[in-house]
C-alpha atoms as a PDB file:
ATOM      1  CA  UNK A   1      13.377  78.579 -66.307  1.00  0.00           C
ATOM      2  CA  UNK A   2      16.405  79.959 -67.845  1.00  0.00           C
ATOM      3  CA  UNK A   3      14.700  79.644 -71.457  1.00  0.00           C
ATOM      4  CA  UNK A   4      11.947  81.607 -70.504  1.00  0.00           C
ATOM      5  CA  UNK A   5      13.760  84.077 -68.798  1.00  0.00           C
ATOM      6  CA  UNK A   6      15.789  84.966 -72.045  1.00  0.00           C
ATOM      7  CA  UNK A   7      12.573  84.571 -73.679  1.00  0.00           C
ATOM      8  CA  UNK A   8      11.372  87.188 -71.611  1.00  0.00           C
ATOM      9  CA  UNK A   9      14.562  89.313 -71.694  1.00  0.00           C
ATOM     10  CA  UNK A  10      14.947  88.914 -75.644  1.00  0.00           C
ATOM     11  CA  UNK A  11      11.086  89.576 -75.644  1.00  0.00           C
ATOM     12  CA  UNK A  12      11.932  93.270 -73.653  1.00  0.00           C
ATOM     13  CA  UNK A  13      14.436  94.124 -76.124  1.00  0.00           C
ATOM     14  CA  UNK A  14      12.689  93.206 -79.693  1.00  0.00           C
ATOM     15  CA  UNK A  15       9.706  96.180 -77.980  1.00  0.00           C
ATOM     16  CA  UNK A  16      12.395  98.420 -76.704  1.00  0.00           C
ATOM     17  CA  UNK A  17      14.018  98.209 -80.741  1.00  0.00           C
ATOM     18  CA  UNK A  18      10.678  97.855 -82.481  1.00  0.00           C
ATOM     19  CA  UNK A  19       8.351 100.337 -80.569  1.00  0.00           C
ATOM     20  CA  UNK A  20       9.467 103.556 -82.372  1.00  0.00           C
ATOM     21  CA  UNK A  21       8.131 102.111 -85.705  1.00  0.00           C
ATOM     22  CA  UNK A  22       4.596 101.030 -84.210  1.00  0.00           C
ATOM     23  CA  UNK A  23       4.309 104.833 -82.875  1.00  0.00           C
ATOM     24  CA  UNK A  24       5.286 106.689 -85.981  1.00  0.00           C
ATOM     25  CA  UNK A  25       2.893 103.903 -87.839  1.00  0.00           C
ATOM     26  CA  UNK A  26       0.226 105.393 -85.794  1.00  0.00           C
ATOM     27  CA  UNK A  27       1.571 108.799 -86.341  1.00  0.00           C
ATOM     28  CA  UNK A  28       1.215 107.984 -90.200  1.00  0.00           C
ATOM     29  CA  UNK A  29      -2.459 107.642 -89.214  1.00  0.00           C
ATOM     30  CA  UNK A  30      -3.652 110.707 -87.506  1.00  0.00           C
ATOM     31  CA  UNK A  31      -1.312 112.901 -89.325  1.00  0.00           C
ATOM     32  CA  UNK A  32      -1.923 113.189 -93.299  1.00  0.00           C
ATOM     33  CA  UNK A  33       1.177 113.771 -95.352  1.00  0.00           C
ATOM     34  CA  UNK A  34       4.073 112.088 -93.092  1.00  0.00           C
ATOM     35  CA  UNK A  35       6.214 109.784 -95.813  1.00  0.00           C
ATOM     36  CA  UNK A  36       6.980 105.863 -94.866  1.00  0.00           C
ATOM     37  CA  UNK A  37      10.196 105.063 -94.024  1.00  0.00           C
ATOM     38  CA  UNK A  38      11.906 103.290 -90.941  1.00  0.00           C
ATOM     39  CA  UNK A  39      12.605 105.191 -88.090  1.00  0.00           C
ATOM     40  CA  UNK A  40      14.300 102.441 -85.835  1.00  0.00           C
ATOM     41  CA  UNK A  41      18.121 101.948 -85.779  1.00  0.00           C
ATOM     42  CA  UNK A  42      20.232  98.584 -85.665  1.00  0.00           C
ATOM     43  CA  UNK A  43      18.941  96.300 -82.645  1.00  0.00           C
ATOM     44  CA  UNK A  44      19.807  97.459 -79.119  1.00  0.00           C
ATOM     45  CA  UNK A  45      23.085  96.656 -77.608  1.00  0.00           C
ATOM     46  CA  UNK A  46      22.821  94.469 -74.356  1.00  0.00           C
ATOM     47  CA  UNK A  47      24.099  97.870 -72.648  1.00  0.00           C
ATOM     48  CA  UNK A  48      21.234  99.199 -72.947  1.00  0.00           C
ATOM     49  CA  UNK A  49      18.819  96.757 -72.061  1.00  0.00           C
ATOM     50  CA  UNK A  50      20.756  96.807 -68.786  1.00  0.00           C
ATOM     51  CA  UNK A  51      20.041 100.581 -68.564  1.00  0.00           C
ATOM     52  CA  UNK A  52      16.299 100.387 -68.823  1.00  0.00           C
ATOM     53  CA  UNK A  53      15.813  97.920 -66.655  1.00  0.00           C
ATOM     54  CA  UNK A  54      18.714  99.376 -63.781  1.00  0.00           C
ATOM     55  CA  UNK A  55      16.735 102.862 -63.994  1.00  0.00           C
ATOM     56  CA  UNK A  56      20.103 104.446 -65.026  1.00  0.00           C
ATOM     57  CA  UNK A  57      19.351 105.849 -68.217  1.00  0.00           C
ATOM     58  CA  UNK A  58      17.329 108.759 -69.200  1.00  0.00           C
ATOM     59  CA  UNK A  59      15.039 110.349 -66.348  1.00  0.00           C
ATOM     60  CA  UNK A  60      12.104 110.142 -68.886  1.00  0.00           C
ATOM     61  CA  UNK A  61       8.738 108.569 -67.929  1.00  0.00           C
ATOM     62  CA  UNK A  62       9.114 106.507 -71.037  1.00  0.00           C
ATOM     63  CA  UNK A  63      12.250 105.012 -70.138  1.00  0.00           C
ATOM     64  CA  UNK A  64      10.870 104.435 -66.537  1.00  0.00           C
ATOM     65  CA  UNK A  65       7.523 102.583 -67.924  1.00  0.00           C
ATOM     66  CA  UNK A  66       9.867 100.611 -70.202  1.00  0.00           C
ATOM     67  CA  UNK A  67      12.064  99.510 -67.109  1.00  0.00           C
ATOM     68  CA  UNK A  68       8.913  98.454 -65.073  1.00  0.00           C
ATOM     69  CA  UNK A  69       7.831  96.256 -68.149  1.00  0.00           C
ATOM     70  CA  UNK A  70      11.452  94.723 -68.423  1.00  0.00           C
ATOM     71  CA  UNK A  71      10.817  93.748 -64.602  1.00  0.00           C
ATOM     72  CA  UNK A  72       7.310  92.928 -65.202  1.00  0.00           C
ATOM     73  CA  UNK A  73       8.188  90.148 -67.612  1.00  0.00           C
ATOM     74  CA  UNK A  74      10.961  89.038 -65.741  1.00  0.00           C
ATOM     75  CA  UNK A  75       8.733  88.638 -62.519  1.00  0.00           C
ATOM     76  CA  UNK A  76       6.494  86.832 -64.601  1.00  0.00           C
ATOM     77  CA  UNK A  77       8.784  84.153 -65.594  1.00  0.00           C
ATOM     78  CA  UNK A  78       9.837  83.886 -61.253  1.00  0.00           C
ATOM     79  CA  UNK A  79       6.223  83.685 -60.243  1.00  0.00           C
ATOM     80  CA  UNK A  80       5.109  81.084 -62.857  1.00  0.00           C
ATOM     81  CA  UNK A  81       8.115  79.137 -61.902  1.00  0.00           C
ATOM     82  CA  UNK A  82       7.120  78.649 -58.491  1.00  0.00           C
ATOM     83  CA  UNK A  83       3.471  77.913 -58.964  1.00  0.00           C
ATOM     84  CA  UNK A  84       3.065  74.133 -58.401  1.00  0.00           C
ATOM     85  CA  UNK A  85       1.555  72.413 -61.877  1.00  0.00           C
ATOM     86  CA  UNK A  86      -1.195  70.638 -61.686  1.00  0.00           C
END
């Protein structure tokens, strides 16, 4: 259980650090002319994968939905623990 919750918390962190590219990938899409280049910064600190998921960052609904998916995949990893294999 304890590998699959870092699994799940490393998981939450690689989106948190990698989700600003996907967007501005997309961006590059549906707006002609924006240049490629990198937009993310060095991989988050564990400080601030704490902060997401304790709700004590930034009031934004982004930071909130990215909290509830931290706690989504950590529930995840509780709940298929305690389902009985077959």
């Amino acid at each position: 259980m304890l590998l699959r919750l870092t699994v799940a918390i490393l998981s939450f962190a690689l989106f948190v650090w990698f989700s600003p590219q996907i967007y501005y990938a997309y961006y590059r899409l549906i707006i002609p002319g924006l240049p490629p280049q990198w937009v993310i910064g060095w991989y988050p600190e564990a400080g601030a994968v704490v902060t997401l998921l304790s709700f004590t960052g930034s009031t934004t609904l982004s930071a909130h939905a990215k909290g509830v998916l931290g706690w989504c995949l950590v529930a995840t990893v509780l709940i298929a623990r305690r389902r009985p294999r077959r």
